[in-house]
C-alpha atoms as a PDB file:
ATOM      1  CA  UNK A   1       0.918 -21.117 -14.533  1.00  0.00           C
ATOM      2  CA  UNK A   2       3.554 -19.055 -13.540  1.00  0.00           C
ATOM      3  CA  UNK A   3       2.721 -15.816 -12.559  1.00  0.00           C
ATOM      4  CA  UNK A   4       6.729 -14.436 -11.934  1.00  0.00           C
ATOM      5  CA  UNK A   5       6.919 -13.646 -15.340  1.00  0.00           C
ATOM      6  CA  UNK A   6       3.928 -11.888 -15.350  1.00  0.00           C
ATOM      7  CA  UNK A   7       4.331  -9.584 -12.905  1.00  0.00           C
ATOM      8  CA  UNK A   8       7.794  -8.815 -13.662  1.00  0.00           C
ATOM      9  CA  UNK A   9       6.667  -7.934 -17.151  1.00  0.00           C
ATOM     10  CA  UNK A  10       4.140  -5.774 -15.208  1.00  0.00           C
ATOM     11  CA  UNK A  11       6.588  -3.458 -13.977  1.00  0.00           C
ATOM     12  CA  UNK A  12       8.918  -3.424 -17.214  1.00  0.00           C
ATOM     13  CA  UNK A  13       5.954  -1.478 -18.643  1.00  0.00           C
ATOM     14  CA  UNK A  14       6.637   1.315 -16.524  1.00  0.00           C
ATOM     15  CA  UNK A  15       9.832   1.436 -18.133  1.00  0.00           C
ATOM     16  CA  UNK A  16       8.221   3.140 -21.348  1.00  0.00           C
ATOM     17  CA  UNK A  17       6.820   6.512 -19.879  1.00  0.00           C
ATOM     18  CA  UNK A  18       5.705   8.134 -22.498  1.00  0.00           C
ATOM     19  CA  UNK A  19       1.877   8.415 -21.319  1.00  0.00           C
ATOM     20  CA  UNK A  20       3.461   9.721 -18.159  1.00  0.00           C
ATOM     21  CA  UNK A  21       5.645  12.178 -19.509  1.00  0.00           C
ATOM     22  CA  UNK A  22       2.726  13.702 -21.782  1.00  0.00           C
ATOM     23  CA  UNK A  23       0.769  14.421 -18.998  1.00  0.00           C
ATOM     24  CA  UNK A  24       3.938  15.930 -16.694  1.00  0.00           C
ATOM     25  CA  UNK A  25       4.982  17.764 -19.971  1.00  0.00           C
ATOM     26  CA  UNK A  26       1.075  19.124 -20.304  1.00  0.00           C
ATOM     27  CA  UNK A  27       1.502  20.348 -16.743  1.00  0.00           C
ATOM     28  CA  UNK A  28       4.603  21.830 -17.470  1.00  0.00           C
ATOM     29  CA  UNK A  29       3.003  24.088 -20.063  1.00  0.00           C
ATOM     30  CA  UNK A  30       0.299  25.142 -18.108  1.00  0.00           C
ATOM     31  CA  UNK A  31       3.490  25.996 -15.281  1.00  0.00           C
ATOM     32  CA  UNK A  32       4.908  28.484 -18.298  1.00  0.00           C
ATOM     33  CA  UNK A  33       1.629  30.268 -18.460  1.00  0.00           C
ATOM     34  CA  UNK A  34       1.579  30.787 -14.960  1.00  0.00           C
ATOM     35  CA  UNK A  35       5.094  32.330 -15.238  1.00  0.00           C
ATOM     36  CA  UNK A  36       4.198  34.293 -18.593  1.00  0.00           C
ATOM     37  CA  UNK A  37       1.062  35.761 -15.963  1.00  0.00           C
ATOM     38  CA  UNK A  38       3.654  36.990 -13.654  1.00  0.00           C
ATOM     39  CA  UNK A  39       5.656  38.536 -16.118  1.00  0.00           C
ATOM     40  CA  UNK A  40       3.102  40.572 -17.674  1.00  0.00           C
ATOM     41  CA  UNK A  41       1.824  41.853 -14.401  1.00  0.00           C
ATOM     42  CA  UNK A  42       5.664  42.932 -13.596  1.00  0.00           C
ATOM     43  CA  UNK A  43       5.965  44.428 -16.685  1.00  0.00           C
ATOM     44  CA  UNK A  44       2.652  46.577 -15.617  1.00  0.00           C
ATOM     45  CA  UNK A  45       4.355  48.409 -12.373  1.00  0.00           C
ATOM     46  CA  UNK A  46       1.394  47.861 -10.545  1.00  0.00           C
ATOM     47  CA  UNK A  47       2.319  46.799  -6.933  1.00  0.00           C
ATOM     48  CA  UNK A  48      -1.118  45.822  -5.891  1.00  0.00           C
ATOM     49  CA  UNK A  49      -2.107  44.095  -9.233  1.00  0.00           C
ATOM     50  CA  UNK A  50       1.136  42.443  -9.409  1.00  0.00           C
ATOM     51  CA  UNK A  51       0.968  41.060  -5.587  1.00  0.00           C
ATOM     52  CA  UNK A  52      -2.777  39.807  -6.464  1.00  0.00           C
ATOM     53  CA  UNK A  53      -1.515  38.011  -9.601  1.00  0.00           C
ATOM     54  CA  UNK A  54       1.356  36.270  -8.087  1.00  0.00           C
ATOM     55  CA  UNK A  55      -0.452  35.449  -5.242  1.00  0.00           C
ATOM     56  CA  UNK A  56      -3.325  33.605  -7.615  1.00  0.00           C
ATOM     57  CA  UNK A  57      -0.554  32.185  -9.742  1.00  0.00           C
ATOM     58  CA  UNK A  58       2.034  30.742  -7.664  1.00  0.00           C
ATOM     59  CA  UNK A  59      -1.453  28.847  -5.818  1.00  0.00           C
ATOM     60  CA  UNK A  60      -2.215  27.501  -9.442  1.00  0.00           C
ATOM     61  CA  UNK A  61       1.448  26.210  -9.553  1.00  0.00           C
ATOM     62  CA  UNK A  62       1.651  24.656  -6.257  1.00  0.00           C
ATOM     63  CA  UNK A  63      -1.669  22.220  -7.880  1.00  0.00           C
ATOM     64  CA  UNK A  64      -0.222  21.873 -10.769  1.00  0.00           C
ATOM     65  CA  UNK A  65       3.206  20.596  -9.339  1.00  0.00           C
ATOM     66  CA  UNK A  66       0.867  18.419  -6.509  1.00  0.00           C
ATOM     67  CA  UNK A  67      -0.958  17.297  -9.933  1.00  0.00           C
ATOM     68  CA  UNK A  68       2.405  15.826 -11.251  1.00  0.00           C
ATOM     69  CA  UNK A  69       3.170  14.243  -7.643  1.00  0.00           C
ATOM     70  CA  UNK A  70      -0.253  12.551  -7.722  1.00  0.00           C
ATOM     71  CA  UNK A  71       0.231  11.465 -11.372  1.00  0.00           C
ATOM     72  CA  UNK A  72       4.048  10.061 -10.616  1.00  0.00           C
ATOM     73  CA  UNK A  73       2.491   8.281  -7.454  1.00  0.00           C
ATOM     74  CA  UNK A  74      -0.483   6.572  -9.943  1.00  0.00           C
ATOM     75  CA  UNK A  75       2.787   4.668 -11.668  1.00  0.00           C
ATOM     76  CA  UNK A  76       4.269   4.041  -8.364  1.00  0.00           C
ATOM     77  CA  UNK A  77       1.445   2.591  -6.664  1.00  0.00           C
ATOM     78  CA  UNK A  78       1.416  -0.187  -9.966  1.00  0.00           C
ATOM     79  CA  UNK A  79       4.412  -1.144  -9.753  1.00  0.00           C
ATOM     80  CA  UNK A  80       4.213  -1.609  -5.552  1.00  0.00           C
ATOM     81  CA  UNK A  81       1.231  -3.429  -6.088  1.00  0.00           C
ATOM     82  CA  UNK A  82       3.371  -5.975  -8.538  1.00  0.00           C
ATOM     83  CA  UNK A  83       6.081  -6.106  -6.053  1.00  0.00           C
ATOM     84  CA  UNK A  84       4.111  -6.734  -3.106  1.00  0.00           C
ATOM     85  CA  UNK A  85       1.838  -9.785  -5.129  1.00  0.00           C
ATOM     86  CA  UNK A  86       5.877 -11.399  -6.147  1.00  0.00           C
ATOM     87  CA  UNK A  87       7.172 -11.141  -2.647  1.00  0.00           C
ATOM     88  CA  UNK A  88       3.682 -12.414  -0.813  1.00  0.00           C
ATOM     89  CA  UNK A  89       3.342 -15.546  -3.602  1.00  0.00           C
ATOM     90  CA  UNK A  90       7.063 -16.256  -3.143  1.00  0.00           C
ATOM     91  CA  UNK A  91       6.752 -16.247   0.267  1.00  0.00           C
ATOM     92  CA  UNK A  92       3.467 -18.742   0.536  1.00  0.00           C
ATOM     93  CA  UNK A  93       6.028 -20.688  -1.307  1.00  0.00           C
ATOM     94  CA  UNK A  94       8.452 -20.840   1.301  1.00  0.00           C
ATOM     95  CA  UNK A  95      10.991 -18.516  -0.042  1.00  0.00           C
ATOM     96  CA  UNK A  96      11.492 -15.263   2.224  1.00  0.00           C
ATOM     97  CA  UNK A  97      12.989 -12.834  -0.712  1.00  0.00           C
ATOM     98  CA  UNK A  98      14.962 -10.285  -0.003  1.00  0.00           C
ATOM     99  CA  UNK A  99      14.584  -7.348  -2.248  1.00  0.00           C
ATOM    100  CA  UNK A 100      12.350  -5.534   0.180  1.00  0.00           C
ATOM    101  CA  UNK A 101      10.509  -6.507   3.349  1.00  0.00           C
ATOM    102  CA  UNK A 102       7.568  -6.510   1.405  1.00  0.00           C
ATOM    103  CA  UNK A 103       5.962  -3.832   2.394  1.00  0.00           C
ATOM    104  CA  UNK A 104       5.183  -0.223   0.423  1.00  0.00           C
ATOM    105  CA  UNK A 105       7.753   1.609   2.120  1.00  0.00           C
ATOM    106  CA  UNK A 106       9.952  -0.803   2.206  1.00  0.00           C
ATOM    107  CA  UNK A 107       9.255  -1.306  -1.810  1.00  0.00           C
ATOM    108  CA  UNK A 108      10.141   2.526  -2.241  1.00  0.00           C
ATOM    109  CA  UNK A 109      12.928   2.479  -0.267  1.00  0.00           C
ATOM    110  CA  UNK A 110      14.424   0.102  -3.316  1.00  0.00           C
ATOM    111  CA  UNK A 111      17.494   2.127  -4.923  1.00  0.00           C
ATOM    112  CA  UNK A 112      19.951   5.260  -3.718  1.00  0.00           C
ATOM    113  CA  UNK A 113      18.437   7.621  -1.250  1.00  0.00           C
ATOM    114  CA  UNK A 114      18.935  10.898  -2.608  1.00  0.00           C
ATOM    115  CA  UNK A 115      22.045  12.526  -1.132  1.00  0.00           C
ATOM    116  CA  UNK A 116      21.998  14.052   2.245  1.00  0.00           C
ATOM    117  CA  UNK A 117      18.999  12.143   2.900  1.00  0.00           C
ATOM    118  CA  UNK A 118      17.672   8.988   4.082  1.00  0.00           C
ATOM    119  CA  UNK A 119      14.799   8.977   1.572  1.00  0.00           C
ATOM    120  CA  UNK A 120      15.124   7.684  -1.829  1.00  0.00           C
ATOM    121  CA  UNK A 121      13.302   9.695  -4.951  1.00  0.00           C
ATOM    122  CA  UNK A 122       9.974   7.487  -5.309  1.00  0.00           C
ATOM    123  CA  UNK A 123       9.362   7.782  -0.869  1.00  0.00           C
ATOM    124  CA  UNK A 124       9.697  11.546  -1.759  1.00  0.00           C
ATOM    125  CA  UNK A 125       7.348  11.820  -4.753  1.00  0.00           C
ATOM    126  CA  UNK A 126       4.881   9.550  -2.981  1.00  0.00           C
ATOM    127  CA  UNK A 127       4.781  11.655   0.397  1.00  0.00           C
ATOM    128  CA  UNK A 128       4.207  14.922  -1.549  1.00  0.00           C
ATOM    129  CA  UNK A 129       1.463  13.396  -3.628  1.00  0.00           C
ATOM    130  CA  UNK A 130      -0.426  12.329  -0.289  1.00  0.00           C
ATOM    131  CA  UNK A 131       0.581  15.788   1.319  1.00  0.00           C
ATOM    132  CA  UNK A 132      -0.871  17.653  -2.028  1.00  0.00           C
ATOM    133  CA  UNK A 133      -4.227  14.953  -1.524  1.00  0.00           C
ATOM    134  CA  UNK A 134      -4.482  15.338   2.392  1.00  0.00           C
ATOM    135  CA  UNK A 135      -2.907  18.485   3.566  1.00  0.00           C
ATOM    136  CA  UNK A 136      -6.311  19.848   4.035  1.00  0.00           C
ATOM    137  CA  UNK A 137      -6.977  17.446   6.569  1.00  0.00           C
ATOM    138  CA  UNK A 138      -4.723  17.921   8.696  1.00  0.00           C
ATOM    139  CA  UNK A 139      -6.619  20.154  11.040  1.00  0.00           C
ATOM    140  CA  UNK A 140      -3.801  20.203  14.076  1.00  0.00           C
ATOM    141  CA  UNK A 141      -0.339  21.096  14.594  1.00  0.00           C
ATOM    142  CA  UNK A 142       2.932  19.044  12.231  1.00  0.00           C
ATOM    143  CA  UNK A 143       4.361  18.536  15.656  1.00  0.00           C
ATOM    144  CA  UNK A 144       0.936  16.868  16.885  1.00  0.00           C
ATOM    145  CA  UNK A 145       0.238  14.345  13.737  1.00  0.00           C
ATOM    146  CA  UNK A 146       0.379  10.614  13.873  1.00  0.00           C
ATOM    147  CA  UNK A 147       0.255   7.799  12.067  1.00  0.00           C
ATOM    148  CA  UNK A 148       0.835   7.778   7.893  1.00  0.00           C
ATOM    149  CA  UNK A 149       0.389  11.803   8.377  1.00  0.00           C
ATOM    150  CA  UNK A 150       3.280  12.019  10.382  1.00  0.00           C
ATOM    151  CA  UNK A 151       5.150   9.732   7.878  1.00  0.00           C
ATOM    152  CA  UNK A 152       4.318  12.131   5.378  1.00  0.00           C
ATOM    153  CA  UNK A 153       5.184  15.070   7.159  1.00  0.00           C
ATOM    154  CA  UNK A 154       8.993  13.549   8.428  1.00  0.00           C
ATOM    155  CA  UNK A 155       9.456  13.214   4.659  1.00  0.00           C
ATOM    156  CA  UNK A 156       8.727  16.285   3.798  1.00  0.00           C
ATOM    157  CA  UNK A 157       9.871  18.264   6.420  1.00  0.00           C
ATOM    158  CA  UNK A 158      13.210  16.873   5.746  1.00  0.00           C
ATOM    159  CA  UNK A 159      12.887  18.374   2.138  1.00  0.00           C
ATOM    160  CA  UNK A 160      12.643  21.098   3.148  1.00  0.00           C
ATOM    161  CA  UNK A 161       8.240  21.879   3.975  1.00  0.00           C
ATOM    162  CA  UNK A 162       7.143  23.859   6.200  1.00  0.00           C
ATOM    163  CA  UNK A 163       3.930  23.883   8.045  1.00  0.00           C
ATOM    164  CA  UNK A 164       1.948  26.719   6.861  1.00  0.00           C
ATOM    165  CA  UNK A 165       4.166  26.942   3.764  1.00  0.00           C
ATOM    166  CA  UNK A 166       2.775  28.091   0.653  1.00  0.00           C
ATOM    167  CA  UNK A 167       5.555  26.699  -1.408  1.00  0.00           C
ATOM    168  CA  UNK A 168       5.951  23.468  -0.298  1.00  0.00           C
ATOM    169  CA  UNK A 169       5.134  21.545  -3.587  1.00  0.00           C
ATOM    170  CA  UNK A 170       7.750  23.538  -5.332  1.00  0.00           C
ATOM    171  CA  UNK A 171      10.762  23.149  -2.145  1.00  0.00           C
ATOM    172  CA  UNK A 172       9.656  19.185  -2.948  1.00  0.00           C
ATOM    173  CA  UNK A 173      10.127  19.390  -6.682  1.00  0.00           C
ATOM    174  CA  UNK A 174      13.632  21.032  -6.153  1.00  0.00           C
ATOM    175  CA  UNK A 175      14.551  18.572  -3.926  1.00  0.00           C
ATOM    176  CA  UNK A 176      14.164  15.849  -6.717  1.00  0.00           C
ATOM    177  CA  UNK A 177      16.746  17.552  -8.837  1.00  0.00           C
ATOM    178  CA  UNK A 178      14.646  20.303 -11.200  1.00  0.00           C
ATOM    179  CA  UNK A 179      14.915  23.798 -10.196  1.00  0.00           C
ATOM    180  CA  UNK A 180      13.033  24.181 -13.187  1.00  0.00           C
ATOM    181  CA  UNK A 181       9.092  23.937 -12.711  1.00  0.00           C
ATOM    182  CA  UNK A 182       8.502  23.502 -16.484  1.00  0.00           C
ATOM    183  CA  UNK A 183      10.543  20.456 -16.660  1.00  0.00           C
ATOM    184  CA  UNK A 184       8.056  18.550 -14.818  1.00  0.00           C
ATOM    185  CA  UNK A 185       8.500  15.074 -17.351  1.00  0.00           C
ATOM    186  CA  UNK A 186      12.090  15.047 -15.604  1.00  0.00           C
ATOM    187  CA  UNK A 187      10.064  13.312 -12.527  1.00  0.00           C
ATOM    188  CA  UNK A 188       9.148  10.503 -14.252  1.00  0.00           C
ATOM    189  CA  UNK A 189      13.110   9.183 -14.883  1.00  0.00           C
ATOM    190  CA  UNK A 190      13.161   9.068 -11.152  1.00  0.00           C
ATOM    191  CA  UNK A 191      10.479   6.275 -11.514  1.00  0.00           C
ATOM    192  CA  UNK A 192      11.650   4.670 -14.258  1.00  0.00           C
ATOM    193  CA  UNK A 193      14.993   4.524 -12.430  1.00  0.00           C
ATOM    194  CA  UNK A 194      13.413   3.091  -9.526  1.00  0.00           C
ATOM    195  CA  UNK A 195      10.740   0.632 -11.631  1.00  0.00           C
ATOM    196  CA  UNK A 196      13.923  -1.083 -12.751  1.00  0.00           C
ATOM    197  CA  UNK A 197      15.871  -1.318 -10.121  1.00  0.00           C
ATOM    198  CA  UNK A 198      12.622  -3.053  -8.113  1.00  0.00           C
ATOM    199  CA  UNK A 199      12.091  -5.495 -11.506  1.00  0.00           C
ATOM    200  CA  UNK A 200      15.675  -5.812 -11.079  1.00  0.00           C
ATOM    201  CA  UNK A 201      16.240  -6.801  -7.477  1.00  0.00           C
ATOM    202  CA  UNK A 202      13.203  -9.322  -7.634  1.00  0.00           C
ATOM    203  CA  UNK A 203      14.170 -10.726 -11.280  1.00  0.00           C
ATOM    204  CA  UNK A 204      17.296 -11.811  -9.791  1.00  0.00           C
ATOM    205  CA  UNK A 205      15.687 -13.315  -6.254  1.00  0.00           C
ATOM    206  CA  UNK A 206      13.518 -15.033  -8.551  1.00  0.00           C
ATOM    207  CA  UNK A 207      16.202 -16.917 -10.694  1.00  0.00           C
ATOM    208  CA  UNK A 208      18.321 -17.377  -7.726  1.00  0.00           C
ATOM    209  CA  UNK A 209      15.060 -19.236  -5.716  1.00  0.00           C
ATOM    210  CA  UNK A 210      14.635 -21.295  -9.134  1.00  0.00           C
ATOM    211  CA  UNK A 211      11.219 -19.732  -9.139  1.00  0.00           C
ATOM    212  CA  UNK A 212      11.822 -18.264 -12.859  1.00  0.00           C
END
C-alpha cells in the first residue's frame, strides 16, 4: 500500500476548519464578555472597583487567548506529525525530500515568515501555546533559559513579550495580524494557509520522486 496518499489526504483535512473556528469563535465570545465587564465597571466611576475588575478580566483574557494558541497548536501538531511520517518513509526509501529538513521546526518554518521577522505564523502560534502551557515553569531569569524554553522565549520576545509581562498573549495575538481579541477564528487561516502550503511542498516532492 501506499501510504503518500494517505497522509497527504491527512493534512488536506485541516483545510476545512470549521471545528476549529467554532471553538476560536466560542473563545471569542467569552473575550466580549470580558470587555462588556470592563465597560460596566467604567461606566461605575469607581477607581478601585474598576482597577480590581480589569485586573481579574484582562487575566481571564490572557487564558482565553493562550486557550486559542493551545487549540491552533492541537491542528498544527497533526499536520507535523503527517509531514514528519512522509519525509522519514521517503527517506528509508532513499529519497532525501526537500520540503523541510524534517524536523518540527523546520516543518513550521514551511511558508512566508511574517514581515519584519524571521518567524513564520504557525512557529509563532506554536511558541505562544507552549509559553501559555509552561510559563509557570520557568522558575529563573528569560536571559538564563535553555533548551526548547529558550526557543520559545527568542520567539516571543521577538513579538514583542516581555518577561514579567502580563499581556503577553495579547502582544502575540497582534503580532499575527488581529488587533481585535474577538476575532480569534482569524488564527486558524494562518494554519490553513500553512497546512497547504506543507501538503503542497510535499505533494509535489512526491510526484517529482515518482513516489505518487
Amino acid at each position: 500500500m501506499n501510504i503518500y496518499p494517505v497522509l497527504l489526504e491527512l493534512i488536506e483535512i485541516r483545510f476545512h476548519p470549521m471545528p476549529l473556528q467554532r471553538v476560536l469563535e466560542s473563545l471569542g465570545t467569552a473575550v466580549q464578555q470580558c470587555d462588556s465587564a470592563i465597560d460596566q465597571a467604567t461606566k461605575s466611576q469607581d477607581a478601585d472597583y474598576l482597577e480590581a475588575v480589569v485586573g481579574d478580566e484582562c487575566a481571564v483574557l490572557e487564558n482565553l487567548l493562550g486557550a486559542a494558541f493551545v487549540t491552533c497548536q492541537a491542528e498544527i501538531t497533526a499536520v507535523v506529525s503527517h509531514a514528519m511520517r512522509i519525509h522519514a518513509d521517503a527517506k528509508a526509501q532513499g529519497h532525501n525530500l526537500s520540503s523541510s529538513d524534517g524536523t518540527k521546526n523546520g516543518i513550521l518554518s514551511i511558508g512566508q515568515p511574517i514581515p519584519g521577522s524571521t518567524h513564520t505564523n504557525v512557529q509563532v502560534i506554536d511558541a505562544f501555546a507552549n509559553y501559555f502551557k509552561h510559563c509557570e515553569e520557568w522558575d529563573q531569569s528569560w536571559t538564563a533559559l535553555a533548551g526548547r524554553s529558550k526557543q520559545t522565549m527568542d520567539v516571543i520576545s521577538a513579538m514583542g513579550a516581555v518577561e514579567y509581562g502580563t499581556g503577553n498573549l495579547r502582544a502575540g495575538v497582534a503580532a499575527l495580524g488581529i488587533p481585535d481579541y474577538k476575532q480569534l477564528q482569524l488564527l486558524s487561516d494562518h494554519v490553513v494557509q500553512w497546512a497547504r502550503a506543507v501538503k503542497t511542498g510535499y505533494e509535489s516532492e512526491l510526484r517529482k520522486n515518482n513516489l505518487l
